[in-house]
Protein backbone atom coordinates (compact mmCIF):
# COMPACT_ATOMS: atom_id res chain seq x y z
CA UNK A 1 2.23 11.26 -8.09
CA UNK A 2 -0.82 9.97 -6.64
CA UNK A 3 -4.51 10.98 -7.87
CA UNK A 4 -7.29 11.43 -4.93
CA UNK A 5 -9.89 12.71 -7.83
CA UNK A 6 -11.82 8.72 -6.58
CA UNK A 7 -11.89 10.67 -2.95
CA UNK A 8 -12.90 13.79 -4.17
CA UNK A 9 -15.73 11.91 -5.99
CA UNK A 10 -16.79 10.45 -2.62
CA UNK A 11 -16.81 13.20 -0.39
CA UNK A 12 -18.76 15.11 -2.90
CA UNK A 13 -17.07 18.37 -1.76
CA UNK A 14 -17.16 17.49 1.52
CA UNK A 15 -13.15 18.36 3.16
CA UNK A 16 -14.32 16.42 6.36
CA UNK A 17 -14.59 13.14 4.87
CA UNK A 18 -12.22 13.21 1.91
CA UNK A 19 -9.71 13.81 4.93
CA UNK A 20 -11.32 10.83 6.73
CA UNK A 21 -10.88 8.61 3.77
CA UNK A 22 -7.52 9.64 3.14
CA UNK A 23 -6.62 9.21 6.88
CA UNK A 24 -7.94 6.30 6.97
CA UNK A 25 -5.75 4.61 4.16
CA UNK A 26 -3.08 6.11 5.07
CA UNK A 27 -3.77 4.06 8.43
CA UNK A 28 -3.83 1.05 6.79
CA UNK A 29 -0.59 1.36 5.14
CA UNK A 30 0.86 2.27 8.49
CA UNK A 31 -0.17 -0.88 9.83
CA UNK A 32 0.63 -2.95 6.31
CA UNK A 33 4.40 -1.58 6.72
CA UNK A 34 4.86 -2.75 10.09
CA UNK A 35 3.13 -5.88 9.61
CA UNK A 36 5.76 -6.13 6.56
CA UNK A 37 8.48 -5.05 8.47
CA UNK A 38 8.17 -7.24 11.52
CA UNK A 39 7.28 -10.64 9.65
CA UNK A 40 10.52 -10.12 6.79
CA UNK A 41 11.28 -13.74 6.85
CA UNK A 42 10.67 -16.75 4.71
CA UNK A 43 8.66 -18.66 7.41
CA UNK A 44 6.13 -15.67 7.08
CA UNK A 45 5.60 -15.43 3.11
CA UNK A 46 1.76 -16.68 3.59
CA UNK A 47 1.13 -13.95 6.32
CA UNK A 48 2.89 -11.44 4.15
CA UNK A 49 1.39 -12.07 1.15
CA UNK A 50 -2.02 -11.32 2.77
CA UNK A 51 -0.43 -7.67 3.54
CA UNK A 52 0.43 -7.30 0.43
CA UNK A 53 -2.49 -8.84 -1.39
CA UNK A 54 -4.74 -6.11 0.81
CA UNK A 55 -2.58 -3.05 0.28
CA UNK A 56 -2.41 -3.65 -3.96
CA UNK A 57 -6.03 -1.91 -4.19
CA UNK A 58 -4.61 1.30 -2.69
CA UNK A 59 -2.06 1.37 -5.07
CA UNK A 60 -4.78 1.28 -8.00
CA UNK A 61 -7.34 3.42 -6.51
CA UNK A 62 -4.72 6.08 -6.65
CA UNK A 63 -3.61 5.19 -10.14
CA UNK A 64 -0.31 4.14 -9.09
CA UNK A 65 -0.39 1.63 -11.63
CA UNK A 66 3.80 1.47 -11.45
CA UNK A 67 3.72 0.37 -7.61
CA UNK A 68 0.44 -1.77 -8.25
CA UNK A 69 1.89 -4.06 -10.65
CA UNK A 70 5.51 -4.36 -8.12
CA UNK A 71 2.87 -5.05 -5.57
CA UNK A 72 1.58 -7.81 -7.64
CA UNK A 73 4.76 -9.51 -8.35
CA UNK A 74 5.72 -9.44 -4.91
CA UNK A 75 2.23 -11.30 -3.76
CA UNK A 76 2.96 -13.98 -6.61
CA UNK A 77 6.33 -14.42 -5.34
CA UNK A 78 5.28 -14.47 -1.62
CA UNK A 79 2.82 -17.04 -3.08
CA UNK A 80 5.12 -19.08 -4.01
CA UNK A 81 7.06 -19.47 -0.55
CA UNK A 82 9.82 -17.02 -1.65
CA UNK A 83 10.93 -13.16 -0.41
CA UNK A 84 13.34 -11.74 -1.94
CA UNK A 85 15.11 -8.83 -0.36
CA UNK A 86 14.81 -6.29 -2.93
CA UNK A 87 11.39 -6.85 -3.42
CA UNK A 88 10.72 -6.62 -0.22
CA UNK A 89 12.81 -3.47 0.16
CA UNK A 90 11.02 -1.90 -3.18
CA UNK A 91 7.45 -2.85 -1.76
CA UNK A 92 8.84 -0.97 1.64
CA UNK A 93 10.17 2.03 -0.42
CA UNK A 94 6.48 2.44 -2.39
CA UNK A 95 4.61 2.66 1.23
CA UNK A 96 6.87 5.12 2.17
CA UNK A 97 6.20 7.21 -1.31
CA UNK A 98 2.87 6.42 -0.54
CA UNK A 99 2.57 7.57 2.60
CA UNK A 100 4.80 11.00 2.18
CA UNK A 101 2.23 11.73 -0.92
CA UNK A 102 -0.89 11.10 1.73
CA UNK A 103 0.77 12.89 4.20
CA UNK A 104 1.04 16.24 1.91
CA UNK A 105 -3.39 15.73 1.87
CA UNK A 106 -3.50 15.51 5.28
């Protein structure tokens, strides 16, 4: 389950803009999935990694310290000039948690 007490914080009570925020990341992690999605190939582990590398953040502001460190394992292996499949599938499968838990704020 993901924590949104770091939004709360920065609205300061304010429904508008914790709603903004949230929107807004959840955004991001549309576009981070795709991005995933449509470069799933070897020849694209640099340009994934950067995906991956800026979607890890979410995963801790939201103390989803489980997905965060499969995030980070995935970047080091993209790093490396590998992807393999169930990583990529599992890094997939956390957006999608991810986004179904945002989706339930929106």
């Amino acid at each position: 389950m993901i924590n949104i007490e770091y939004f709360e914080e920065l609205a300061q009570g304010d429904e508008s803009v914790k709603n903004r925020l949230l929107k807004l990341v959840h955004e991001e992690l549309v576009s981070a999935k795709q991005q995933l999605e449509a470069k799933n190939s070897h020849r694209h582990c640099a340009e994934m990694a950067e995906v991956v590398h800026k979607i890890k953040p979410k995963f801790k502001m939201f103390n989803m310290e489980e997905e965060f460190k499969r995030a980070e394992q995935y970047n080091k292996q993209l790093k490396s000039g590998r992807s393999e499949k169930s990583m990529h599938e599992t890094a997939i499968d956390d957006i999608n948690q991810f986004l179904k838990y945002l989706t339930n704020y929106l």
